[in-house]
C-alpha atoms as a PDB file:
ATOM      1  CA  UNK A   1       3.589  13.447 -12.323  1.00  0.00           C
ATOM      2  CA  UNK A   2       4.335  12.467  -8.332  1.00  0.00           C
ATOM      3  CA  UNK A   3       6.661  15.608  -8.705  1.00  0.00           C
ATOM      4  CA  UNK A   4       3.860  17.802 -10.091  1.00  0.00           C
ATOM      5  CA  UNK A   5       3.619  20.729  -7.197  1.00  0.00           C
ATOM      6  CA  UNK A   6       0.196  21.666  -7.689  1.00  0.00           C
ATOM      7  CA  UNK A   7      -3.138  19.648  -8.025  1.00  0.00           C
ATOM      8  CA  UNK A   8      -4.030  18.677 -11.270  1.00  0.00           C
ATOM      9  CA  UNK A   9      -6.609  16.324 -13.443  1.00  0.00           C
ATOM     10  CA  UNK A  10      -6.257  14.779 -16.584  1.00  0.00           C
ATOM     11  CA  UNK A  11      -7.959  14.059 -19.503  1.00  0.00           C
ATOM     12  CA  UNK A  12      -7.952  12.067 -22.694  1.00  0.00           C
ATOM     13  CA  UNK A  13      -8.996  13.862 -25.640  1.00  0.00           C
ATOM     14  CA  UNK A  14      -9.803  11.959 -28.971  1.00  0.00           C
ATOM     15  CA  UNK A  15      -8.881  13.394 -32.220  1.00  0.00           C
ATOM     16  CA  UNK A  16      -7.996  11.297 -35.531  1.00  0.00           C
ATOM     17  CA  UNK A  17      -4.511  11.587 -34.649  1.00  0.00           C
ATOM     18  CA  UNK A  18      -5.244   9.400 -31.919  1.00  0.00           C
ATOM     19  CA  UNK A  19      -5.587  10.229 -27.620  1.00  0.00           C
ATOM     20  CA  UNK A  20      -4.090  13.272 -26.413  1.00  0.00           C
ATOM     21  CA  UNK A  21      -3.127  13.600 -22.718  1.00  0.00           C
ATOM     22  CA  UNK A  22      -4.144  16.754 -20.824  1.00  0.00           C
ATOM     23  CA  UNK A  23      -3.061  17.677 -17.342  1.00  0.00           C
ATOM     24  CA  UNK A  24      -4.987  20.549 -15.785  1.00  0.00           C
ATOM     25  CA  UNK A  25      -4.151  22.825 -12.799  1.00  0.00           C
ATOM     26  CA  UNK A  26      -5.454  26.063 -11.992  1.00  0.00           C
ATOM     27  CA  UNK A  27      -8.716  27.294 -10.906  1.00  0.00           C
ATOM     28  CA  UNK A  28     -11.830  26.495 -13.125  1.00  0.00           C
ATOM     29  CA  UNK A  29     -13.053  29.724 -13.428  1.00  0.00           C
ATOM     30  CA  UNK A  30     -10.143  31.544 -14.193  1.00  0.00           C
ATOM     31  CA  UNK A  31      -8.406  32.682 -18.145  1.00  0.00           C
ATOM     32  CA  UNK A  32      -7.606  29.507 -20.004  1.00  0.00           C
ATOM     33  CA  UNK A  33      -3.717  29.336 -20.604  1.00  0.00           C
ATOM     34  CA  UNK A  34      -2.291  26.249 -23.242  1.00  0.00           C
ATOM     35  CA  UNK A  35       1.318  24.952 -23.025  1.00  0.00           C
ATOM     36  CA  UNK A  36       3.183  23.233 -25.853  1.00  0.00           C
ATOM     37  CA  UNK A  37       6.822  21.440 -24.409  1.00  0.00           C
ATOM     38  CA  UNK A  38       9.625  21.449 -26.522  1.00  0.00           C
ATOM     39  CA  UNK A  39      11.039  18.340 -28.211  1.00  0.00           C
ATOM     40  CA  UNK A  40      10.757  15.174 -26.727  1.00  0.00           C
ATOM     41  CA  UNK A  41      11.007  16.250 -23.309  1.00  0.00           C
ATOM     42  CA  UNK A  42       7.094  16.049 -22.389  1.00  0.00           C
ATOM     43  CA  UNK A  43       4.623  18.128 -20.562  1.00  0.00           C
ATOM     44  CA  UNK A  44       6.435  17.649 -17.355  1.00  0.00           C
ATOM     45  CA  UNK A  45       8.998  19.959 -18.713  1.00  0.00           C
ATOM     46  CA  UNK A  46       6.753  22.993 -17.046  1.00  0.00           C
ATOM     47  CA  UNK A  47       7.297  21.317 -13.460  1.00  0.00           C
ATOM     48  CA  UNK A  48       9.495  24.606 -12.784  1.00  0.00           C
ATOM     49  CA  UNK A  49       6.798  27.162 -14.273  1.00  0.00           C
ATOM     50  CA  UNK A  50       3.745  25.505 -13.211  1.00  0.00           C
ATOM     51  CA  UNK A  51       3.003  26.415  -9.881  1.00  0.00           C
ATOM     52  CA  UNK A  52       3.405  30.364 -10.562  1.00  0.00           C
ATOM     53  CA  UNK A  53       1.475  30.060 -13.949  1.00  0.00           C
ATOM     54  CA  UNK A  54      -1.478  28.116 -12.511  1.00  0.00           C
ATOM     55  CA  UNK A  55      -2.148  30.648  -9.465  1.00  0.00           C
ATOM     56  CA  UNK A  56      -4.326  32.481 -11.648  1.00  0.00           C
ATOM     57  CA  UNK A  57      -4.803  30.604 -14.845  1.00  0.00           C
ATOM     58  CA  UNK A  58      -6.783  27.042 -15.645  1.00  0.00           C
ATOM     59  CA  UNK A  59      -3.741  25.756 -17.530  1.00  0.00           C
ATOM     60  CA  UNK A  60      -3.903  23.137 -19.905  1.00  0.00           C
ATOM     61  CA  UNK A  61      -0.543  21.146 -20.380  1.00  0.00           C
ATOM     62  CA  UNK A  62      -0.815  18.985 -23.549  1.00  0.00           C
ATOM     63  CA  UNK A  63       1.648  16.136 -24.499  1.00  0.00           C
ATOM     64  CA  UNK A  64       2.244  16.718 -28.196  1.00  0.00           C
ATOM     65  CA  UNK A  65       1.255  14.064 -30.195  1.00  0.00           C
ATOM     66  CA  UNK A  66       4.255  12.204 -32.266  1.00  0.00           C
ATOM     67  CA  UNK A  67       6.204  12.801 -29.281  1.00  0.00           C
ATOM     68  CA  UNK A  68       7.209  10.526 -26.398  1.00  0.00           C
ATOM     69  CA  UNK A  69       4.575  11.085 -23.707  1.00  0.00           C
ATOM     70  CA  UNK A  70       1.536   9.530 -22.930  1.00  0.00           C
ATOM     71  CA  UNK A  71      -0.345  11.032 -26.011  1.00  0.00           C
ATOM     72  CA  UNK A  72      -0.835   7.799 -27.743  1.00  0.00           C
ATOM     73  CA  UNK A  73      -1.194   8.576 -31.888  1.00  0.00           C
ATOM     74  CA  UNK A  74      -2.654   6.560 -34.067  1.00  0.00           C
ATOM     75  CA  UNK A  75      -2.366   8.446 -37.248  1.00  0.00           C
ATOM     76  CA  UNK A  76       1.124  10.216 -37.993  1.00  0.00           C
ATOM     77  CA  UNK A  77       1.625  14.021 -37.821  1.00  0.00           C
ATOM     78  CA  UNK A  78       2.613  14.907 -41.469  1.00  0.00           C
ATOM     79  CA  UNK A  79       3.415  18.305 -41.984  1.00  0.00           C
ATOM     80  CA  UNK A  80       2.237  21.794 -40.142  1.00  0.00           C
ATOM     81  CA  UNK A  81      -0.908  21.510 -41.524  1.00  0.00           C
ATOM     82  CA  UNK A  82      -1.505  18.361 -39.048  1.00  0.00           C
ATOM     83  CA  UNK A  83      -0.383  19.853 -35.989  1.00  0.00           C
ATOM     84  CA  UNK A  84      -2.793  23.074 -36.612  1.00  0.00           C
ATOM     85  CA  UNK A  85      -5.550  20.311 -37.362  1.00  0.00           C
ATOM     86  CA  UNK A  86      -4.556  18.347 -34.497  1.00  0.00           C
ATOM     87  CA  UNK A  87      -4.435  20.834 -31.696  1.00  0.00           C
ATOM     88  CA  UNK A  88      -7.360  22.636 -33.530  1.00  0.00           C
ATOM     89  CA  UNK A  89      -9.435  19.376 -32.459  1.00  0.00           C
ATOM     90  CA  UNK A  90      -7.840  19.031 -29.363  1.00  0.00           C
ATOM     91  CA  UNK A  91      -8.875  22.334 -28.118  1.00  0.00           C
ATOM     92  CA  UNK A  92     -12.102  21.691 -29.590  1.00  0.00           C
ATOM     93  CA  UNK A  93     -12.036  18.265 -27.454  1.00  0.00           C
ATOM     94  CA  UNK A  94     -10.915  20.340 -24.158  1.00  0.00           C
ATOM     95  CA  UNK A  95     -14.379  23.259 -25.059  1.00  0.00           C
ATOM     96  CA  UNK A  96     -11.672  25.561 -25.952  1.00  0.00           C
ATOM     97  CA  UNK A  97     -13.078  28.595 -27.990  1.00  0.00           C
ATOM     98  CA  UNK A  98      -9.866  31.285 -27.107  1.00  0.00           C
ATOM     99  CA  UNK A  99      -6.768  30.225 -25.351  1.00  0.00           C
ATOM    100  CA  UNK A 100      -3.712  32.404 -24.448  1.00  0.00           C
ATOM    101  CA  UNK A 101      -0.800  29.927 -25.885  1.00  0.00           C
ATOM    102  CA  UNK A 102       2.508  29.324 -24.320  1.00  0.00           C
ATOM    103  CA  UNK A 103       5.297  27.294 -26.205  1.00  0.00           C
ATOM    104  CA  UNK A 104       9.302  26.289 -25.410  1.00  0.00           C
ATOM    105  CA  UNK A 105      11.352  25.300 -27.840  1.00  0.00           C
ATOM    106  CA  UNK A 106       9.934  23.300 -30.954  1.00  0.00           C
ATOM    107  CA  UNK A 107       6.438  24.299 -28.697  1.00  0.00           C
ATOM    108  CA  UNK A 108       7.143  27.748 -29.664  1.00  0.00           C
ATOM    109  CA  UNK A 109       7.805  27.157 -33.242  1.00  0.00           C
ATOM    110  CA  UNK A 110       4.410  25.127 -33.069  1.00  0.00           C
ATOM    111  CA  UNK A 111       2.741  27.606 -30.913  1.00  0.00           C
ATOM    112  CA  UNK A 112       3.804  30.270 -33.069  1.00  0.00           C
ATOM    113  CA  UNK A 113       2.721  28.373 -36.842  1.00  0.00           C
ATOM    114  CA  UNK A 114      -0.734  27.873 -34.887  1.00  0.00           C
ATOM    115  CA  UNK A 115      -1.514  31.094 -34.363  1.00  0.00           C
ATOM    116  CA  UNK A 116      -0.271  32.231 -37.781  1.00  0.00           C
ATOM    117  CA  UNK A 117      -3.030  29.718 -38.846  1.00  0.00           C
ATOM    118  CA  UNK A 118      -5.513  30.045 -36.538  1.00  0.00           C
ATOM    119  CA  UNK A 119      -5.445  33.619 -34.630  1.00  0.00           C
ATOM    120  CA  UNK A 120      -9.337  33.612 -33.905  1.00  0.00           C
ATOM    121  CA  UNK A 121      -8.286  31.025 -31.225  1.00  0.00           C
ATOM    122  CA  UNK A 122      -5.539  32.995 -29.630  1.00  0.00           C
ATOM    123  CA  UNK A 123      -5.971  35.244 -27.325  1.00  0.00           C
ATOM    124  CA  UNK A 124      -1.956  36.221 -26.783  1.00  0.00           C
ATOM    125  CA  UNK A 125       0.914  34.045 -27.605  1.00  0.00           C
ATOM    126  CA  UNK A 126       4.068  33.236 -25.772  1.00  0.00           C
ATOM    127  CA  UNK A 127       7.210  31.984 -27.114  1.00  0.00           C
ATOM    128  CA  UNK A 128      10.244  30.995 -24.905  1.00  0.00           C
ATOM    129  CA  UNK A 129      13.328  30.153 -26.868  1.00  0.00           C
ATOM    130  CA  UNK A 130      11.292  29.144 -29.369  1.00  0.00           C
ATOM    131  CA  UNK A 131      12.089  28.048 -33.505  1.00  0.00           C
ATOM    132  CA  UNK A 132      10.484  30.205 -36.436  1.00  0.00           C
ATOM    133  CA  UNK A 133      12.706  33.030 -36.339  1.00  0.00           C
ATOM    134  CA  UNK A 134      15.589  32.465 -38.463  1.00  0.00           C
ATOM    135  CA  UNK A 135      17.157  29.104 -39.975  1.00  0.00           C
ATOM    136  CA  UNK A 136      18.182  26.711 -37.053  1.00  0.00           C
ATOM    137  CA  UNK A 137      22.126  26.769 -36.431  1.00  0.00           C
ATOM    138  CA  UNK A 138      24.243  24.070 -38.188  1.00  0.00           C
ATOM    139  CA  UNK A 139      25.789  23.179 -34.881  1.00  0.00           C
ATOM    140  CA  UNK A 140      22.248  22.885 -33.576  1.00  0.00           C
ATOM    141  CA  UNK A 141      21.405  20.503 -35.996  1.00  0.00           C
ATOM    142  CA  UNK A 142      23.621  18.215 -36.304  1.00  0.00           C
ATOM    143  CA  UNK A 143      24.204  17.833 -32.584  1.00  0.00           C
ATOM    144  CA  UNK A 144      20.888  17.348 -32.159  1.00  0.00           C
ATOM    145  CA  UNK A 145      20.544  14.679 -34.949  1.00  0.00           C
ATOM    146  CA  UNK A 146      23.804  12.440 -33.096  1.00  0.00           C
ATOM    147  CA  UNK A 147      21.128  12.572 -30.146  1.00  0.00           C
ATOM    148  CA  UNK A 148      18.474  11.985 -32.128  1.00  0.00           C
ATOM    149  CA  UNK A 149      19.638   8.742 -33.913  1.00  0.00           C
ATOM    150  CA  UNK A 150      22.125   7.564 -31.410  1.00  0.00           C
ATOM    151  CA  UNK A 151      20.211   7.830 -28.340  1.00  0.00           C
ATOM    152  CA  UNK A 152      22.538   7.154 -24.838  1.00  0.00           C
ATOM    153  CA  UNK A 153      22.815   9.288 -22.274  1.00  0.00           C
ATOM    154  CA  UNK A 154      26.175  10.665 -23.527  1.00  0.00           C
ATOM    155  CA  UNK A 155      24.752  12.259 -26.740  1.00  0.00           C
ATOM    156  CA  UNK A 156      21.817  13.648 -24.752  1.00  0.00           C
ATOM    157  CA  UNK A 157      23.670  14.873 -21.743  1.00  0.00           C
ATOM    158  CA  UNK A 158      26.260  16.204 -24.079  1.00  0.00           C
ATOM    159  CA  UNK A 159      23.612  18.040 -26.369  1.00  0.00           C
ATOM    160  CA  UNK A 160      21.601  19.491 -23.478  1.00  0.00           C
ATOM    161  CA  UNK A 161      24.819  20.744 -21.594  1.00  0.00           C
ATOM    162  CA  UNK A 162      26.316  22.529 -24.697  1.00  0.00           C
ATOM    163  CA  UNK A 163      22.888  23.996 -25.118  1.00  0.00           C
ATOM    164  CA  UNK A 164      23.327  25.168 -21.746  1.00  0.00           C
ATOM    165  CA  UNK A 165      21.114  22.829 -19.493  1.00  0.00           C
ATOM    166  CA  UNK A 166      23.404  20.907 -16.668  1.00  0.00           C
ATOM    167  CA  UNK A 167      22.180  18.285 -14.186  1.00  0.00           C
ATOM    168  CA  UNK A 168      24.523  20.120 -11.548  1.00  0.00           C
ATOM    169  CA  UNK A 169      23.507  18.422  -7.996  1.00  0.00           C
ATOM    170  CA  UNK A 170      21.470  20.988  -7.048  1.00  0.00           C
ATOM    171  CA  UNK A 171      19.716  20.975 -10.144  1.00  0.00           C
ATOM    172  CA  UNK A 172      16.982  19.250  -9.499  1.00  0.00           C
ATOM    173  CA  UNK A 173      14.743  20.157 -12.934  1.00  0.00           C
ATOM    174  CA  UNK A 174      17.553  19.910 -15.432  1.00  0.00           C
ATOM    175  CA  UNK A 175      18.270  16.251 -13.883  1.00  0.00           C
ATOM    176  CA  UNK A 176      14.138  15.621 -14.768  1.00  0.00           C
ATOM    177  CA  UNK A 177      14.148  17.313 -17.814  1.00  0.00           C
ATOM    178  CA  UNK A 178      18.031  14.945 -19.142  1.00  0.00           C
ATOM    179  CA  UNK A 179      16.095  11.803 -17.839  1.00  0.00           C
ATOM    180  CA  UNK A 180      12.569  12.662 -19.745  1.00  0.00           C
ATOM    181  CA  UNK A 181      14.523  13.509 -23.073  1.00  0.00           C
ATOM    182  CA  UNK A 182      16.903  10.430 -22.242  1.00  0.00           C
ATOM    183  CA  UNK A 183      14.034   7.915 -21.752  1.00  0.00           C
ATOM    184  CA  UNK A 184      11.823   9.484 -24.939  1.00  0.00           C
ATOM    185  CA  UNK A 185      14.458   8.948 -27.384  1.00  0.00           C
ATOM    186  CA  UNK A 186      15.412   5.114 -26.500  1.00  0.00           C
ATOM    187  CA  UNK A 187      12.147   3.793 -26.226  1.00  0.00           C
ATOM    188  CA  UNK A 188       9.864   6.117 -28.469  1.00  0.00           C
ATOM    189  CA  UNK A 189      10.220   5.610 -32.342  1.00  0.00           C
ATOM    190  CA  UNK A 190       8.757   8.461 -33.950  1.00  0.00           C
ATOM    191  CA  UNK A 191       6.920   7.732 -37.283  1.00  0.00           C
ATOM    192  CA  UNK A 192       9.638   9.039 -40.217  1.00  0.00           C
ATOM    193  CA  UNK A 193       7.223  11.241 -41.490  1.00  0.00           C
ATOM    194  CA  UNK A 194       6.804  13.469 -38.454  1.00  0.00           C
ATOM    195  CA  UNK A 195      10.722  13.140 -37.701  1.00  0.00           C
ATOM    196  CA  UNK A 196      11.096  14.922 -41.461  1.00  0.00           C
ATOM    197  CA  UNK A 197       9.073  18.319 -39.607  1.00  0.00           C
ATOM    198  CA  UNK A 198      11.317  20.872 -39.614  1.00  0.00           C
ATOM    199  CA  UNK A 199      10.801  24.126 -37.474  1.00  0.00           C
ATOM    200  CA  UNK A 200      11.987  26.203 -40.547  1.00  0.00           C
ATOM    201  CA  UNK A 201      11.729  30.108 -40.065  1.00  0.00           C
ATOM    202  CA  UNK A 202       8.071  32.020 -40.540  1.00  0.00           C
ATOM    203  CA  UNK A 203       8.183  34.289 -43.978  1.00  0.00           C
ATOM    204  CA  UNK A 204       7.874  37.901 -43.117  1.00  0.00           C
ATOM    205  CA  UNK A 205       4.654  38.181 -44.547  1.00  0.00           C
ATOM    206  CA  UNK A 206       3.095  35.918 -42.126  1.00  0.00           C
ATOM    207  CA  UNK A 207       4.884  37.693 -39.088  1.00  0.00           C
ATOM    208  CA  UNK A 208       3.450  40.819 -40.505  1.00  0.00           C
ATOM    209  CA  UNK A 209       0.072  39.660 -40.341  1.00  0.00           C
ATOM    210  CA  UNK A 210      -0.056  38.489 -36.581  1.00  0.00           C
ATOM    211  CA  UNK A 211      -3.119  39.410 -35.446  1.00  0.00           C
ATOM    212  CA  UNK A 212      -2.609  38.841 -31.355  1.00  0.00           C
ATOM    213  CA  UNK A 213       0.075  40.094 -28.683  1.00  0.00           C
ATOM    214  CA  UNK A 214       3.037  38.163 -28.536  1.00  0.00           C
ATOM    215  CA  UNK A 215       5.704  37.795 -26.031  1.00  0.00           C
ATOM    216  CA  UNK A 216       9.241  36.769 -26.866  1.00  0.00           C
ATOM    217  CA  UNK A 217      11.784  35.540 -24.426  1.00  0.00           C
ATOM    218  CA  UNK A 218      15.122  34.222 -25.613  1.00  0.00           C
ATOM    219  CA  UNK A 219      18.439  34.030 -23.397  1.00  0.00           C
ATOM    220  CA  UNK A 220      21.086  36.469 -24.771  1.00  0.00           C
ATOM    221  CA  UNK A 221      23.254  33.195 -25.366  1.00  0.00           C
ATOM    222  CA  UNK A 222      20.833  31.171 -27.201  1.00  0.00           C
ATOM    223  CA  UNK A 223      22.392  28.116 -29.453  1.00  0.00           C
ATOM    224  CA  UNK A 224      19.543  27.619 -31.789  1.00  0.00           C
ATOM    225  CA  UNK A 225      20.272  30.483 -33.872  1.00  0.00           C
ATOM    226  CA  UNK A 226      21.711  34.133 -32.996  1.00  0.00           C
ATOM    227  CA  UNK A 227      18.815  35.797 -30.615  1.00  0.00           C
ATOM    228  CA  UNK A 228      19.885  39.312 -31.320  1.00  0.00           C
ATOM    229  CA  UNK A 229      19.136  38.969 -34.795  1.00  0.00           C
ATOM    230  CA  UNK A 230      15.758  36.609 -34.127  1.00  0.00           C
ATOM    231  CA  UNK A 231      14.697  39.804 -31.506  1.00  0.00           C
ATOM    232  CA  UNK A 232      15.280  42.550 -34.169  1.00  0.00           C
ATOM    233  CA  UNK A 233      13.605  40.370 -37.026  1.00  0.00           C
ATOM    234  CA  UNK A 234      10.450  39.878 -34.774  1.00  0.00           C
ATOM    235  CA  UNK A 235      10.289  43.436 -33.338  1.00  0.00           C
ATOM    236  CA  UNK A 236      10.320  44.667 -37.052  1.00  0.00           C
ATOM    237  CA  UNK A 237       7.989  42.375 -38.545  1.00  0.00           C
ATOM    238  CA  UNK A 238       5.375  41.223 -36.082  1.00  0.00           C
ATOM    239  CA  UNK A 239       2.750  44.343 -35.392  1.00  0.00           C
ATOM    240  CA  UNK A 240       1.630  43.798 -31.432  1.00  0.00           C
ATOM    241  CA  UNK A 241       5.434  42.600 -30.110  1.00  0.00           C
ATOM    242  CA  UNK A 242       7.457  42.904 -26.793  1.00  0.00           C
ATOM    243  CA  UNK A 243      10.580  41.302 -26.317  1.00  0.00           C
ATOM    244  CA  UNK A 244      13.517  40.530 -24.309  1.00  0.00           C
ATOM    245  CA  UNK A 245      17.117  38.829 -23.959  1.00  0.00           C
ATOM    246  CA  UNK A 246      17.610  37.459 -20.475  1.00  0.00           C
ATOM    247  CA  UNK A 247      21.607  37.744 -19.203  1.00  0.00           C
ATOM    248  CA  UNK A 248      23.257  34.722 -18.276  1.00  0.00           C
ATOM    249  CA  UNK A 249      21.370  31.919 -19.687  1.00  0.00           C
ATOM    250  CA  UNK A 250      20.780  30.152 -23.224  1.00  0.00           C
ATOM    251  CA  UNK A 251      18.120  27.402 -24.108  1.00  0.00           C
ATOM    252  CA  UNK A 252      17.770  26.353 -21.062  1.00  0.00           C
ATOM    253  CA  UNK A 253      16.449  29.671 -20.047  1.00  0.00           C
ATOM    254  CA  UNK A 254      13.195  28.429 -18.916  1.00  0.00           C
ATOM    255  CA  UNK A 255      14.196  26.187 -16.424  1.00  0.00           C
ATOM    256  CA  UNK A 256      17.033  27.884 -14.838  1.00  0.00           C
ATOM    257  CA  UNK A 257      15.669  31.379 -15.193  1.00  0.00           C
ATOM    258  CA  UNK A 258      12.146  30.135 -14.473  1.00  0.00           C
ATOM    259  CA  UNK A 259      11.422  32.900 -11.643  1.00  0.00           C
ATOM    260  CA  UNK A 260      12.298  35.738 -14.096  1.00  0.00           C
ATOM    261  CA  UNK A 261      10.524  33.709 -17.239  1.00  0.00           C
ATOM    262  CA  UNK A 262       7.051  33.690 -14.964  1.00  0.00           C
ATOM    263  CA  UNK A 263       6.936  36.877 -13.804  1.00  0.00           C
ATOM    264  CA  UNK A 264       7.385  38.444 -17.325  1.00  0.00           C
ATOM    265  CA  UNK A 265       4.984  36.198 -18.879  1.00  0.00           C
ATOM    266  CA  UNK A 266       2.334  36.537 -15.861  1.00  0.00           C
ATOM    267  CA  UNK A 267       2.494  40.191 -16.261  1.00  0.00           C
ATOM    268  CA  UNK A 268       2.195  40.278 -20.262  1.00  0.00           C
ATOM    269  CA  UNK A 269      -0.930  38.034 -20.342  1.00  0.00           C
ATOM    270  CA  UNK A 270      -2.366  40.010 -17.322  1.00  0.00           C
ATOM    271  CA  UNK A 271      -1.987  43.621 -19.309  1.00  0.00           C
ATOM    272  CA  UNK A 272      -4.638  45.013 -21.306  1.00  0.00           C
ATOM    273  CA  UNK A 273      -3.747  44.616 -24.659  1.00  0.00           C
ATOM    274  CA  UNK A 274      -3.582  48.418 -25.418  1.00  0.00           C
ATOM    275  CA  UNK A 275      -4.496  47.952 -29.432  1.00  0.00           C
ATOM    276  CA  UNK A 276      -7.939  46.665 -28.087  1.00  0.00           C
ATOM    277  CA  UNK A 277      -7.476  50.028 -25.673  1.00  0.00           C
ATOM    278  CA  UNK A 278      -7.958  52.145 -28.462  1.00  0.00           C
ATOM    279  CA  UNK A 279     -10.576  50.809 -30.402  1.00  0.00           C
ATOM    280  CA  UNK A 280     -12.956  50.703 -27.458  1.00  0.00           C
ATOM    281  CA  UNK A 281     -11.390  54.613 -26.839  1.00  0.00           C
END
């Protein structure tokens, strides 16, 4: 958090799943924005987004509970059903009514189950690279188990950079992001029931009945299953969609296309939604 570039508070919020930590930047009276990080990595994984997202935002960065962070649970995270109960009591916790929601990774497959089970309390959704879609990749999958269950800094390293993160010298939040992930998985045993959570694929019944805007972002060479197919399945299904396929980067697209990832998602949650535009018309 000494690298966190803008000013911030935390808080502690009590649910029976145990203490959830909250970091908060942004100003007080401004739109309330929620991020969920993706797997094991921690909120500090939105070091690279936070400073353009915050400007105009009160953003609430959670560490996800089961995962290596300083969220310290107490009860284990069973199925989906927990998570929606869990964050449901940690917004609840944080005086939370409406939130726009922002997820990477497994925090857009958990952003995206949320809403599909509580849209009253989404505003608009984001999802950046995010599970749901279609079946996870074989390759994805068992690479990511070898990291999981044999945790050095070989199998990580070697997971993130196939997935297309590097720690190149210059690199400075890739490097953060290897360590965090590094760190979580040697020292942090996650309870076996919450390891079992899989971020299987949405059924196209529940994508048809989004309620709320959503935003998908997905780098056009994305490893965790094809994102051509994942774009056209959402566009189809989900009513209130906009989507895109950024060039020249794969999971790692919010990080090393962060500028690009910002603006796009700055100017979605700052547009009207135009379905509410022609009710009131």
């Amino acid at each position: 958090m000494k690298l966190w570039p803008v000013s911030y508070e935390e808080m502690e919020i009590t649910t029976r799943f145990g203490m959830t930590h909250v970091v908060i930047s942004g100003p007080q009276d401004t739109p309330p924005l929620v991020l969920l990080h993706g797997y094991m990595a921690t909120l500090v994984m939105w070091l690279p987004n936070i400073a353009d997202l915050s400007k105009d935002y009160r953003v609430y960065a959670i560490d996800v509970t089961g995962q290596p962070s300083k969220s310290i649970p107490d009860e284990p995270i069973r199925n989906w059903a927990d998570y929606v109960a869990w964050l449901t009591a940690t917004l609840k916790g944080l005086r939370l009514n409406s939130v726009f929601l922002a997820g990477v990774s497994f925090g857009g497959w958990l952003a995206l189950t949320y809403t599909v089970a509580a849209p009253e309390r989404v505003q608009k959704l984001v999802l950046l690279s995010p599970g749901g879609f279609l079946p996870i990749a074989q390759q994805f999958r068992l690479r990511g188990m070898l990291m999981v269950f044999f945790p050095t800094r070989f199998t990580v390293n070697s997971f993130m950079h196939w997935a297309g993160l590097t720690d190149s010298p210059g690199d400075t939040n890739a490097r953060r992001v290897l360590d965090l992930m590094y760190l979580g998985m040697k020292h942090f045993r996650m309870p076996k029931d919450t390891v079992r959570i899989a971020a299987n694929p949405l059924s196209d019944d529940e994508l048809r009945a989004m309620q709320v805007p959503v935003l998908l972002l997905m780098g056009e060479h994305e490893v965790l299953y094809n994102p051509a197919t994942a774009l056209a399945r959402a566009r189809r299904l989900i009513p209130d969609f906009e989507g895109e396929l950024l060039p020249g980067c794969s999971h790692d697209m919010a990080f090393s296309q962060h500028r690009i990832v910002d603006a796009r998602v700055l100017d979605f949650l700052k547009r009207k939604d135009h379905a509410a535009e022609r009710v009131v018309a």
